[in-house]
C-alpha atoms as a PDB file:
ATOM      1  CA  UNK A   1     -21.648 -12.285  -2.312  1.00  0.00           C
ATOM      2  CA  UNK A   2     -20.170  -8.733  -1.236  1.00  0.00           C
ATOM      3  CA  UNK A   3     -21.029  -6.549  -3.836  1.00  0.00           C
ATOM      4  CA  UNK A   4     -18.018  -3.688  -4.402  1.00  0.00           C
ATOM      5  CA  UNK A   5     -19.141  -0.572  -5.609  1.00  0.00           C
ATOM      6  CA  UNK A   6     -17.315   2.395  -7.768  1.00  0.00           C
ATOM      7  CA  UNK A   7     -15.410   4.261  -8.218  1.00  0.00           C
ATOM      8  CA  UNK A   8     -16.612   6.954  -6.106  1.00  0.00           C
ATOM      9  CA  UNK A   9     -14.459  10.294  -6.185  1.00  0.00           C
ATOM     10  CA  UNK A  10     -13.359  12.597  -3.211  1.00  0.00           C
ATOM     11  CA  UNK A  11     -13.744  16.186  -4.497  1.00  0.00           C
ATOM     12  CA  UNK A  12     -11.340  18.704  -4.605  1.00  0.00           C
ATOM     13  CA  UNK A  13      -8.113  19.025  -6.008  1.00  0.00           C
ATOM     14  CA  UNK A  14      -7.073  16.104  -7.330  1.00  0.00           C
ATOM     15  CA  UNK A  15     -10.094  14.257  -7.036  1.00  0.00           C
ATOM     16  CA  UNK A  16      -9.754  10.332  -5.519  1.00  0.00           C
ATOM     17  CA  UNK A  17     -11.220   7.834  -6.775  1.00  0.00           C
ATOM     18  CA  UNK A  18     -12.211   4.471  -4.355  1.00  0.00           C
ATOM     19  CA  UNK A  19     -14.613   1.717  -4.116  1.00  0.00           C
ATOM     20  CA  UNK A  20     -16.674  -0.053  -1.212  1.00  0.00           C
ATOM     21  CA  UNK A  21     -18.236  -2.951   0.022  1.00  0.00           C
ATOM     22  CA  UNK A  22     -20.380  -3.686   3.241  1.00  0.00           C
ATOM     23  CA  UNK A  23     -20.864  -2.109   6.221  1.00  0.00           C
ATOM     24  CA  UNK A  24     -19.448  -1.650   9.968  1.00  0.00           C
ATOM     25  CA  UNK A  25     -16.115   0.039  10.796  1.00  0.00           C
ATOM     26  CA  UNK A  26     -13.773   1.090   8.192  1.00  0.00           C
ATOM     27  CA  UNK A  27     -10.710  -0.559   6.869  1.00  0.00           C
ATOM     28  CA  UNK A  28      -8.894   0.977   4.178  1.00  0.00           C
ATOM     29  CA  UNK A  29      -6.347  -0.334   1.668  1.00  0.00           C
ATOM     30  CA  UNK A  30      -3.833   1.369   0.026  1.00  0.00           C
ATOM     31  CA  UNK A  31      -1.909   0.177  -2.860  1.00  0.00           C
ATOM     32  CA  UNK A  32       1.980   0.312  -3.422  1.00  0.00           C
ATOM     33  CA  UNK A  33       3.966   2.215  -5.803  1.00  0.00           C
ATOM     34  CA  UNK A  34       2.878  -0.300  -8.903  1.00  0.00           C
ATOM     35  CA  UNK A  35      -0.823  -0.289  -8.400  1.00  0.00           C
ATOM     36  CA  UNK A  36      -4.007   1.062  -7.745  1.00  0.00           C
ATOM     37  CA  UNK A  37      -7.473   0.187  -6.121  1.00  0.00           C
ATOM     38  CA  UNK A  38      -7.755  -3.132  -8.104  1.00  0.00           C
ATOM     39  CA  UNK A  39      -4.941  -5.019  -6.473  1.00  0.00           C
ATOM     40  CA  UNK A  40      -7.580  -5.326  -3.600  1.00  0.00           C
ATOM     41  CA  UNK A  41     -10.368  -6.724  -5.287  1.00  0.00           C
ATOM     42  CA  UNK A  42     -10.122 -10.277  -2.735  1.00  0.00           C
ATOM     43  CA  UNK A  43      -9.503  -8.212   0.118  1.00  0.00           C
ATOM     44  CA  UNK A  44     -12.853  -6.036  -0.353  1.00  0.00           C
ATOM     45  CA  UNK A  45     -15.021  -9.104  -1.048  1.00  0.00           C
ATOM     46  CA  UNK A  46     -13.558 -11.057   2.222  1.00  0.00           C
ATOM     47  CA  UNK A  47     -13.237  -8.127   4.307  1.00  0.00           C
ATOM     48  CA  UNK A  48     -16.475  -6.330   3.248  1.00  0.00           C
ATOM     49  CA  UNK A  49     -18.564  -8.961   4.657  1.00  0.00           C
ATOM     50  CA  UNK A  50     -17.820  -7.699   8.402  1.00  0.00           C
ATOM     51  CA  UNK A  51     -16.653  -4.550   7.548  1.00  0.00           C
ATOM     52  CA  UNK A  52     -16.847  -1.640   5.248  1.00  0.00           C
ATOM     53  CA  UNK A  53     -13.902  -2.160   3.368  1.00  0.00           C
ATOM     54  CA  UNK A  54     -12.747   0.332   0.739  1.00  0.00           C
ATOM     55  CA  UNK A  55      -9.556   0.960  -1.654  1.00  0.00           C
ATOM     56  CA  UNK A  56      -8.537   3.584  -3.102  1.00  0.00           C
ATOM     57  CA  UNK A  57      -6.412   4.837  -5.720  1.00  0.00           C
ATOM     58  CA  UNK A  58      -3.797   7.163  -4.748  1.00  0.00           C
ATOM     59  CA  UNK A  59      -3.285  10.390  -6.534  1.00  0.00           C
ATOM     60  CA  UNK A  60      -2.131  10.205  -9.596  1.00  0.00           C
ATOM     61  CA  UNK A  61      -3.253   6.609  -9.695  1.00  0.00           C
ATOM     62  CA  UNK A  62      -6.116   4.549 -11.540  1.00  0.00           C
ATOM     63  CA  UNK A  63      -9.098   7.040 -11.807  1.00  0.00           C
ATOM     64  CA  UNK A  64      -7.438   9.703  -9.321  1.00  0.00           C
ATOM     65  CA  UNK A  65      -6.328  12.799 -11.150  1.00  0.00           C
ATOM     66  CA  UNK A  66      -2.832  13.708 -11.680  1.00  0.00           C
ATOM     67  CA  UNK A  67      -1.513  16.982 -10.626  1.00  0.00           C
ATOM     68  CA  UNK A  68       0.478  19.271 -11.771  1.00  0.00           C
ATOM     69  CA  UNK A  69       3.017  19.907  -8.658  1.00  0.00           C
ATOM     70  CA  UNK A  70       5.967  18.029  -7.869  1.00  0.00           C
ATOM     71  CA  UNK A  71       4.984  15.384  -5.094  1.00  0.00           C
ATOM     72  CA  UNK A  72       5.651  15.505  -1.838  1.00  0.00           C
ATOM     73  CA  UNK A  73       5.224  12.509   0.082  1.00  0.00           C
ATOM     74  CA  UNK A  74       3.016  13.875   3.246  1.00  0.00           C
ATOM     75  CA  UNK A  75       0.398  15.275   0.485  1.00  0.00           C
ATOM     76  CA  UNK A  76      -0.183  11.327   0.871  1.00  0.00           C
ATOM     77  CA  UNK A  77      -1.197  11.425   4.356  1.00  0.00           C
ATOM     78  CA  UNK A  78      -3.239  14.763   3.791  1.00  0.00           C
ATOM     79  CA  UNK A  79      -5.131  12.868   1.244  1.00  0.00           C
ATOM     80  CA  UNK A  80      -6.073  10.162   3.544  1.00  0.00           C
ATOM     81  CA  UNK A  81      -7.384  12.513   5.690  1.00  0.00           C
ATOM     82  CA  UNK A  82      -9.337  14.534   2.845  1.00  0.00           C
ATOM     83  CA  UNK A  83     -11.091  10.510   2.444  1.00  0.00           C
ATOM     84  CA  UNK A  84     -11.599  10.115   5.619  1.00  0.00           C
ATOM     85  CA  UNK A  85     -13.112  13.461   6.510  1.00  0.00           C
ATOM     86  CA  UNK A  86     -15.317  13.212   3.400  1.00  0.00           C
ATOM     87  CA  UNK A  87     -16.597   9.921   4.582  1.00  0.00           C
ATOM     88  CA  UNK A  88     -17.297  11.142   8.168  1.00  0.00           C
ATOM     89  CA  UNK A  89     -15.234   8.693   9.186  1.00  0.00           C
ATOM     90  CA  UNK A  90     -13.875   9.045  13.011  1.00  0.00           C
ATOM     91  CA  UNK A  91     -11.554   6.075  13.139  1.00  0.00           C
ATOM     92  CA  UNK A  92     -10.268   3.790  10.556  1.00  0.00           C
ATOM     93  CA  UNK A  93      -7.821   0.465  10.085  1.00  0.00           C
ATOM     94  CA  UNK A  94      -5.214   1.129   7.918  1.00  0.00           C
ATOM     95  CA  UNK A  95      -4.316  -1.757   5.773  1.00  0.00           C
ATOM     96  CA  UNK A  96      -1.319  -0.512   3.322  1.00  0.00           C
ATOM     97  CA  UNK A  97       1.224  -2.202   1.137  1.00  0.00           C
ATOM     98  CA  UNK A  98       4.568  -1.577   0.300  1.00  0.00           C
ATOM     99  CA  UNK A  99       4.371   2.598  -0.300  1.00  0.00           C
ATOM    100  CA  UNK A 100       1.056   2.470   1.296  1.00  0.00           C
ATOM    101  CA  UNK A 101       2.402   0.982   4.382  1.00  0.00           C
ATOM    102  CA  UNK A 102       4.408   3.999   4.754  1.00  0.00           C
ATOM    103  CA  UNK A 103       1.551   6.196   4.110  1.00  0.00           C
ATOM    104  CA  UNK A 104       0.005   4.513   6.754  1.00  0.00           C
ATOM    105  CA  UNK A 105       2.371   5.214   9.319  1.00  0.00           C
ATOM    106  CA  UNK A 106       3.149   8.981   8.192  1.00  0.00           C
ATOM    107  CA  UNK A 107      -0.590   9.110   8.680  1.00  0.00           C
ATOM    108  CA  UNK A 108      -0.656   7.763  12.204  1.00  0.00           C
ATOM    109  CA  UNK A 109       1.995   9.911  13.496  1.00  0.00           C
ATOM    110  CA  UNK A 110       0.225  12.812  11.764  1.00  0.00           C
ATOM    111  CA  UNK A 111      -3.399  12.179  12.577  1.00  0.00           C
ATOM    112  CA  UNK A 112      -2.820   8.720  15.437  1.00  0.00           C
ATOM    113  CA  UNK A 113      -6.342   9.481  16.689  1.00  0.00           C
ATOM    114  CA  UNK A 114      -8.289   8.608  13.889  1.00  0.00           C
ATOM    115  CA  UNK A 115      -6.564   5.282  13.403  1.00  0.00           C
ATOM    116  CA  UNK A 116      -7.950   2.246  14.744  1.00  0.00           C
ATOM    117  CA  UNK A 117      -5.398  -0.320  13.998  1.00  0.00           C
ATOM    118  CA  UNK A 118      -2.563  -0.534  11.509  1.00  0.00           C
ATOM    119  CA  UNK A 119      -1.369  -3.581   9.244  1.00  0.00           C
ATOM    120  CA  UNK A 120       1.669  -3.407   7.330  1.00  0.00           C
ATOM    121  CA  UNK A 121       2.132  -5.480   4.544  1.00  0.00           C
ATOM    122  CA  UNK A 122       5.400  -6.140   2.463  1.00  0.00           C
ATOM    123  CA  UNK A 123       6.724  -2.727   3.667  1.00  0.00           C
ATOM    124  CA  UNK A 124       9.537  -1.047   5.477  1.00  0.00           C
ATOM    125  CA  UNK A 125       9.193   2.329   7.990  1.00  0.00           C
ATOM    126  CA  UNK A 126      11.807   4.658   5.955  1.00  0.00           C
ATOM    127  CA  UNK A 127      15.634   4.690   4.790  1.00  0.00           C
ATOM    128  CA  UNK A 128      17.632   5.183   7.792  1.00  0.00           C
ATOM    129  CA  UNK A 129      21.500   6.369   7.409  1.00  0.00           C
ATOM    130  CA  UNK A 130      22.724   3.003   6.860  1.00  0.00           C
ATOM    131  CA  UNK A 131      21.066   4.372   2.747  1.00  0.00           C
ATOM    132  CA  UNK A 132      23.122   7.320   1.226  1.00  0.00           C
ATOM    133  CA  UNK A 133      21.641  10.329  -0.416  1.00  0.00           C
ATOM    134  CA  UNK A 134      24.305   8.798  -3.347  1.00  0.00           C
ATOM    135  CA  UNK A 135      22.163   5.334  -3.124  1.00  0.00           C
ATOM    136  CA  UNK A 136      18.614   6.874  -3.303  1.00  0.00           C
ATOM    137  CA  UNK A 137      19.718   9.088  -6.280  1.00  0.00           C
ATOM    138  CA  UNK A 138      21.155   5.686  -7.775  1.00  0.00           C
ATOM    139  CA  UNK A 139      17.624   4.224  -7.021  1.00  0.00           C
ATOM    140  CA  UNK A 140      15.308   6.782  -8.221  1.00  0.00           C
ATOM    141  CA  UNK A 141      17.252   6.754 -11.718  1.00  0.00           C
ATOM    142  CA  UNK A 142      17.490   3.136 -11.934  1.00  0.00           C
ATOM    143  CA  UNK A 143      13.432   2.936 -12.167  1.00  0.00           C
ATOM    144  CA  UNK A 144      13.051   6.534 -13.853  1.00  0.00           C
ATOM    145  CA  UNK A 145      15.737   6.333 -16.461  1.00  0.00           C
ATOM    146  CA  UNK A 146      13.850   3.677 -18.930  1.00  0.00           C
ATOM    147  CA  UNK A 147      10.314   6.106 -18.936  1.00  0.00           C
ATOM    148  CA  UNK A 148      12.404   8.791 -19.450  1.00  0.00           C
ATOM    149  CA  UNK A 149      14.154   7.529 -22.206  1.00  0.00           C
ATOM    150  CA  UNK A 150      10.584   7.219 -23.543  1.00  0.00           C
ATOM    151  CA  UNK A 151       9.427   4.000 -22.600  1.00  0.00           C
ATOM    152  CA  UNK A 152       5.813   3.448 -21.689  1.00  0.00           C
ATOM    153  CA  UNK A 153       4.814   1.634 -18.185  1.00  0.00           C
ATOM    154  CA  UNK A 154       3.299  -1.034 -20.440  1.00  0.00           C
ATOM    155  CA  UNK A 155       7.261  -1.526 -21.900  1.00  0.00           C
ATOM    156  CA  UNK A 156       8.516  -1.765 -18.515  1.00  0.00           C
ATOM    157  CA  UNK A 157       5.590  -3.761 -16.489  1.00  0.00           C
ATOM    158  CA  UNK A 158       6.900  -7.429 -17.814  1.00  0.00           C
ATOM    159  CA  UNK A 159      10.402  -6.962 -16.871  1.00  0.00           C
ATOM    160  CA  UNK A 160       9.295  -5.764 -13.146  1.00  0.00           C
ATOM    161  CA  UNK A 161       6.648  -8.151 -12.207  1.00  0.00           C
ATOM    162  CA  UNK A 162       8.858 -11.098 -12.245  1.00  0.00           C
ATOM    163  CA  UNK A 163      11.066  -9.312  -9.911  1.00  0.00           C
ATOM    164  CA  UNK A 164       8.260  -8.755  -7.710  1.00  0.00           C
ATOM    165  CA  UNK A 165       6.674 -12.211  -7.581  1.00  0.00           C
ATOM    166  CA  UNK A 166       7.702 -15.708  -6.013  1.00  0.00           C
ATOM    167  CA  UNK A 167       9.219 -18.107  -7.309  1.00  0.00           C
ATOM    168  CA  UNK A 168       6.428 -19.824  -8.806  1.00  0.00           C
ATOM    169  CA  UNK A 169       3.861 -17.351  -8.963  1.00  0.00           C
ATOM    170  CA  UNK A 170       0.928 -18.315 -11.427  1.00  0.00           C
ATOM    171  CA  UNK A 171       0.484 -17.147 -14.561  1.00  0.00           C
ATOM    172  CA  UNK A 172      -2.571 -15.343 -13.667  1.00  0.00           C
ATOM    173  CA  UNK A 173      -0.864 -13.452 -10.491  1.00  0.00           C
ATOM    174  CA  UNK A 174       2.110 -12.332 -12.758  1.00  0.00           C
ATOM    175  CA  UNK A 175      -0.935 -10.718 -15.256  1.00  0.00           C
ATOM    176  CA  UNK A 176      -2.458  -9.048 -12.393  1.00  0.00           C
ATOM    177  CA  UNK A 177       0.747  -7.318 -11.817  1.00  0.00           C
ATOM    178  CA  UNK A 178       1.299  -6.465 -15.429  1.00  0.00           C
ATOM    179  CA  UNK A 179      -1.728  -5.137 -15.818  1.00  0.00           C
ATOM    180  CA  UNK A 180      -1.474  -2.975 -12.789  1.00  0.00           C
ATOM    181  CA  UNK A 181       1.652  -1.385 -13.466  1.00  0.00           C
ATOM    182  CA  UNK A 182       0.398  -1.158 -17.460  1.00  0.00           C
ATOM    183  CA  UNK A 183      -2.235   0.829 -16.290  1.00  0.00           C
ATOM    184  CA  UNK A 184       0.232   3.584 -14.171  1.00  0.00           C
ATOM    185  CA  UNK A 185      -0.041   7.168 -15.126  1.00  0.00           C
ATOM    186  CA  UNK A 186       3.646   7.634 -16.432  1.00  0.00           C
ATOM    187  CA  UNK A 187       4.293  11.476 -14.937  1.00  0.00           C
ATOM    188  CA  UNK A 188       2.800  10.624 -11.752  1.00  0.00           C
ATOM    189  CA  UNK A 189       4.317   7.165 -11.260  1.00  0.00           C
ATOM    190  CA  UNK A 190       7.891   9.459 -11.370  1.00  0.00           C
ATOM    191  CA  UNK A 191       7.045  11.969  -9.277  1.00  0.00           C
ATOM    192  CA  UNK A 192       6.187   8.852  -6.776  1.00  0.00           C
ATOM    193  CA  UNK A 193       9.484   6.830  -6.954  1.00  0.00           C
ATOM    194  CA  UNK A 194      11.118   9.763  -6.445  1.00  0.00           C
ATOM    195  CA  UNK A 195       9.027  11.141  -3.750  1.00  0.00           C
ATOM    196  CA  UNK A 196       8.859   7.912  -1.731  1.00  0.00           C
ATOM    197  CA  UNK A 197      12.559   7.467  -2.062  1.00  0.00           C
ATOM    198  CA  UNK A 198      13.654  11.218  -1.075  1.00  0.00           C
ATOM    199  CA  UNK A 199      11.420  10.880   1.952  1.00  0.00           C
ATOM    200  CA  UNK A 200      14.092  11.721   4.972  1.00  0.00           C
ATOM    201  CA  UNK A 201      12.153  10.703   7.955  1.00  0.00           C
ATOM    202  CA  UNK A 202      12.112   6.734   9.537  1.00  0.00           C
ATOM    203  CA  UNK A 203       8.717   6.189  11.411  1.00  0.00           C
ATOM    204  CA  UNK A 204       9.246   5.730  14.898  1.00  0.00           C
ATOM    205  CA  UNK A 205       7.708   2.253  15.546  1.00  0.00           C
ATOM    206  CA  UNK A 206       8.133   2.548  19.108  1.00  0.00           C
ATOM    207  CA  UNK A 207       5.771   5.106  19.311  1.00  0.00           C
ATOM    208  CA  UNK A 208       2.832   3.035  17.879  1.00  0.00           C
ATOM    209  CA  UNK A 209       0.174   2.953  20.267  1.00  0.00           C
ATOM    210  CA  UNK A 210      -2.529   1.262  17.752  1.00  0.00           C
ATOM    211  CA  UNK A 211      -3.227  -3.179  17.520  1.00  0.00           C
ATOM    212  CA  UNK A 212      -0.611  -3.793  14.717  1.00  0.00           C
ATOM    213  CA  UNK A 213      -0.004  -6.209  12.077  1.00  0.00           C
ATOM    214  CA  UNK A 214       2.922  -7.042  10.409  1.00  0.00           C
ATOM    215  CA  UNK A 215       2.503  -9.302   7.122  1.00  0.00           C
ATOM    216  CA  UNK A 216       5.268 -10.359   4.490  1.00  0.00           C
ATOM    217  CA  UNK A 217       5.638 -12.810   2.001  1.00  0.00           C
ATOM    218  CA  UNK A 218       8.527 -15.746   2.579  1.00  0.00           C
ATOM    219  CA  UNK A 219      10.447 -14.816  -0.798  1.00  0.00           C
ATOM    220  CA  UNK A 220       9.698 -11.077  -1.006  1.00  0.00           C
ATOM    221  CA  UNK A 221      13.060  -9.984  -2.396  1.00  0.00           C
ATOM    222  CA  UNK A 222      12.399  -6.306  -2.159  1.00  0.00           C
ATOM    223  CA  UNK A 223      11.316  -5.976   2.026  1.00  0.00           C
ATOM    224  CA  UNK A 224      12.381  -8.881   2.906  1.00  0.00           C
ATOM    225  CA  UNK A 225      10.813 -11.257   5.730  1.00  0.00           C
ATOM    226  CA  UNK A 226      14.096  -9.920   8.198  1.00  0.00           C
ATOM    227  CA  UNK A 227      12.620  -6.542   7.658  1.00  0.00           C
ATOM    228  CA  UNK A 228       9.093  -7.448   8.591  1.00  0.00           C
ATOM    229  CA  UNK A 229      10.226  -9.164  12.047  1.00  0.00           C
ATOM    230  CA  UNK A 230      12.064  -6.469  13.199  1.00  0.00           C
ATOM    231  CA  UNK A 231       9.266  -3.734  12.652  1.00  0.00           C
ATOM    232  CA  UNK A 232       7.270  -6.288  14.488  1.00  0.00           C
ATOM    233  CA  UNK A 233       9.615  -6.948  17.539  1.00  0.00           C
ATOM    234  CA  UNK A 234       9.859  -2.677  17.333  1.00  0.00           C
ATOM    235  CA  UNK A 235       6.028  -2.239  17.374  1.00  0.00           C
ATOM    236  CA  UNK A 236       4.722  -2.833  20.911  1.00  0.00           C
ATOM    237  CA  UNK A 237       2.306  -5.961  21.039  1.00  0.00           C
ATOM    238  CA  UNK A 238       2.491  -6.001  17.428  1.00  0.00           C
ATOM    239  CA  UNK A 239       1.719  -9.554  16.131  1.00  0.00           C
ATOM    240  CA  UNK A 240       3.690 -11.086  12.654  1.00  0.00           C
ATOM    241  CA  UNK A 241       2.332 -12.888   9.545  1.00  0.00           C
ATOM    242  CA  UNK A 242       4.991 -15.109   7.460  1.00  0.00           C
ATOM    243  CA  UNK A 243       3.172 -16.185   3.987  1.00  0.00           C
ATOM    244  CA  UNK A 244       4.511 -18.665   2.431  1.00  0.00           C
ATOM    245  CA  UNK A 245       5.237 -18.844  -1.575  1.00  0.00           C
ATOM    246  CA  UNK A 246       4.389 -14.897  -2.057  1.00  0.00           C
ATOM    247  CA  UNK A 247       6.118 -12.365  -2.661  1.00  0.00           C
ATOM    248  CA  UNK A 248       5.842  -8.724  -2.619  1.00  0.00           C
ATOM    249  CA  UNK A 249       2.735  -8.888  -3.398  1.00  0.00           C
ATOM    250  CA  UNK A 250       1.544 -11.202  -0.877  1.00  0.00           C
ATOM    251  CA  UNK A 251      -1.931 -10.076  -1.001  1.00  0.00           C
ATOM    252  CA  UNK A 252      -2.329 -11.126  -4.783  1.00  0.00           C
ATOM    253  CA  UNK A 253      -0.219 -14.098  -4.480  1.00  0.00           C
ATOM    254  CA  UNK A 254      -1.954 -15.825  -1.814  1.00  0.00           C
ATOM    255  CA  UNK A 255      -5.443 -13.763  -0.890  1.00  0.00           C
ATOM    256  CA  UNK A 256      -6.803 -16.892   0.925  1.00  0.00           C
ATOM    257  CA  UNK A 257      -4.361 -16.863   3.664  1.00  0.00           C
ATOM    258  CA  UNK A 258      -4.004 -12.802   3.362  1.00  0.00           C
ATOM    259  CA  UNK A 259      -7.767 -12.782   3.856  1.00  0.00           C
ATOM    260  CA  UNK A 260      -7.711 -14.974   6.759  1.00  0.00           C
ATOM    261  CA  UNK A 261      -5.171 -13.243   8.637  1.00  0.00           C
ATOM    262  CA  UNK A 262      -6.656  -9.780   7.897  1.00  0.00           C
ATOM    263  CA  UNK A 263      -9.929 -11.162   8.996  1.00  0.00           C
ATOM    264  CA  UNK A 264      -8.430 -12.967  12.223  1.00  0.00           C
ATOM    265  CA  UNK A 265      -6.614  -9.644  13.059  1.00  0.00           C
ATOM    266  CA  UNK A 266      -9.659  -7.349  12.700  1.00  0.00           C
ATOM    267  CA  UNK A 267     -12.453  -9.502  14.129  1.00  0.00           C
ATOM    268  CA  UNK A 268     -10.140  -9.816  17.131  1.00  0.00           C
ATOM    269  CA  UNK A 269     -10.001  -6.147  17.656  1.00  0.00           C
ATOM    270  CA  UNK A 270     -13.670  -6.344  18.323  1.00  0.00           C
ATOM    271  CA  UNK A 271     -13.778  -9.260  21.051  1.00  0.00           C
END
């Protein structure tokens, strides 16, 4: 069995905390807005017996520090890089969902050499103008206004899962994603929805020069599947993963067949 090791921690300021398993060429996850390194507990055991797999928890995330700046969303990208450069890593796969799918492609249009291949799960490339600057302000205080009327993430985390999961998600998934967003640093987790949301520009999928993947879940109510297929038919060559009975969090709901398709993607890379 793969053993995962960690957390580890990135020096400087804030410090990042990830874990590991195996050994080969590097994939790394990154969590959405909700999580941290944990949600990819499946995906390092699977993928860490080719590879050398590793999560990570954003900053301001799981064992990451906070800071004390407002956020902007690129520091993101610059973190990745800080990992990346720490690890003497050259090239990696990018595996990120929902806001780490977008961190994944601010990174590749920042840094495209280091990235080896990209796969976007349950994620969309940026609010276009179809979105007002009224509608994102709506947004950002629709998730912000209950923590700052002094709830804890704990108060809010059982009224959001559901939201987040299929239909008939198990009882176990919809703990998972309690847990997760129980366990969200409450400052940071605002200075994210609002920088993620603020974020003006739309990655330019077109421009994507790296083996893509595109994965969604059938009843993900927040990117929908519609969303998924066109960022595939954007991407050049880019291939398309429909799981069925998952949601947002396809990766928790179903790992078996999110395994397999990561796996199928990445091991194809190398033939």
């Amino acid at each position: 069995m793969t053993q995962i090791s960690g957390p580890l921690l990135i020096p400087g300021a804030p410090r990042l905390a990830y874990e590991q398993a195996g050994a080969g060429e590097t994939v790394v996850f990154m969590h959405g807005i909700g999580g941290n390194r944990s949600n990819w507990r499946e995906q390092l055991t699977a993928v860490g017996t080719a590879f050398h797999a590793l999560a990570w928890d954003a900053r301001g995330y799981g064992d990451s520090d906070d800071y004390p700046e407002d956020l902007s969303f690129p520091l993101f990208a610059a973190d990745l890089l800080r990992l990346l450069d720490h690890l003497e890593v050259a090239q990696a796969h990018l595996v990120g969902l929902s806001m780490g799918g977008r961190i994944a492609l601010d990174f590749y249009e920042a840094h495209p050499q280091r990235v080896a291949s990209l796969v976007l799960c349950d994620t969309f490339p940026g609010y276009d103008s179809s979105v007002t600057p009224e509608q994102r302000e709506a947004f950002i205080r629709s998730r912000q206004q209950p923590l700052l009327e002094g709830k804890a993430p704990r108060d809010i985390a059982p009224l959001v899962a559901p939201t987040l999961l299929s239909q008939n998600a198990t009882a176990a998934s919809m703990q998972r994603l309690i847990d997760s967003m129980t366990a969200l640093h409450k400052e940071s987790y605002l200075k994210a929805i609002a920088a993620m949301t603020r974020y003006e520009p739309v990655a330019k999928l077109e421009a994507i020069r790296v083996p893509t993947l595109v994965v969604c879940g059938d009843e993900d109510k927040l990117t929908p599947p519609a969303v998924s297929k066109q960022m595939a038919e954007a991407i050049p060559a880019a291939q398309l993963c429909i799981l069925e009975q998952a949601g947002h969090l396809s990766n928790i709901e179903q790992p078996a067949a999110f395994n397999a398709a990561l796996l199928d993607f990445l091991r194809g890379l190398k033939g």
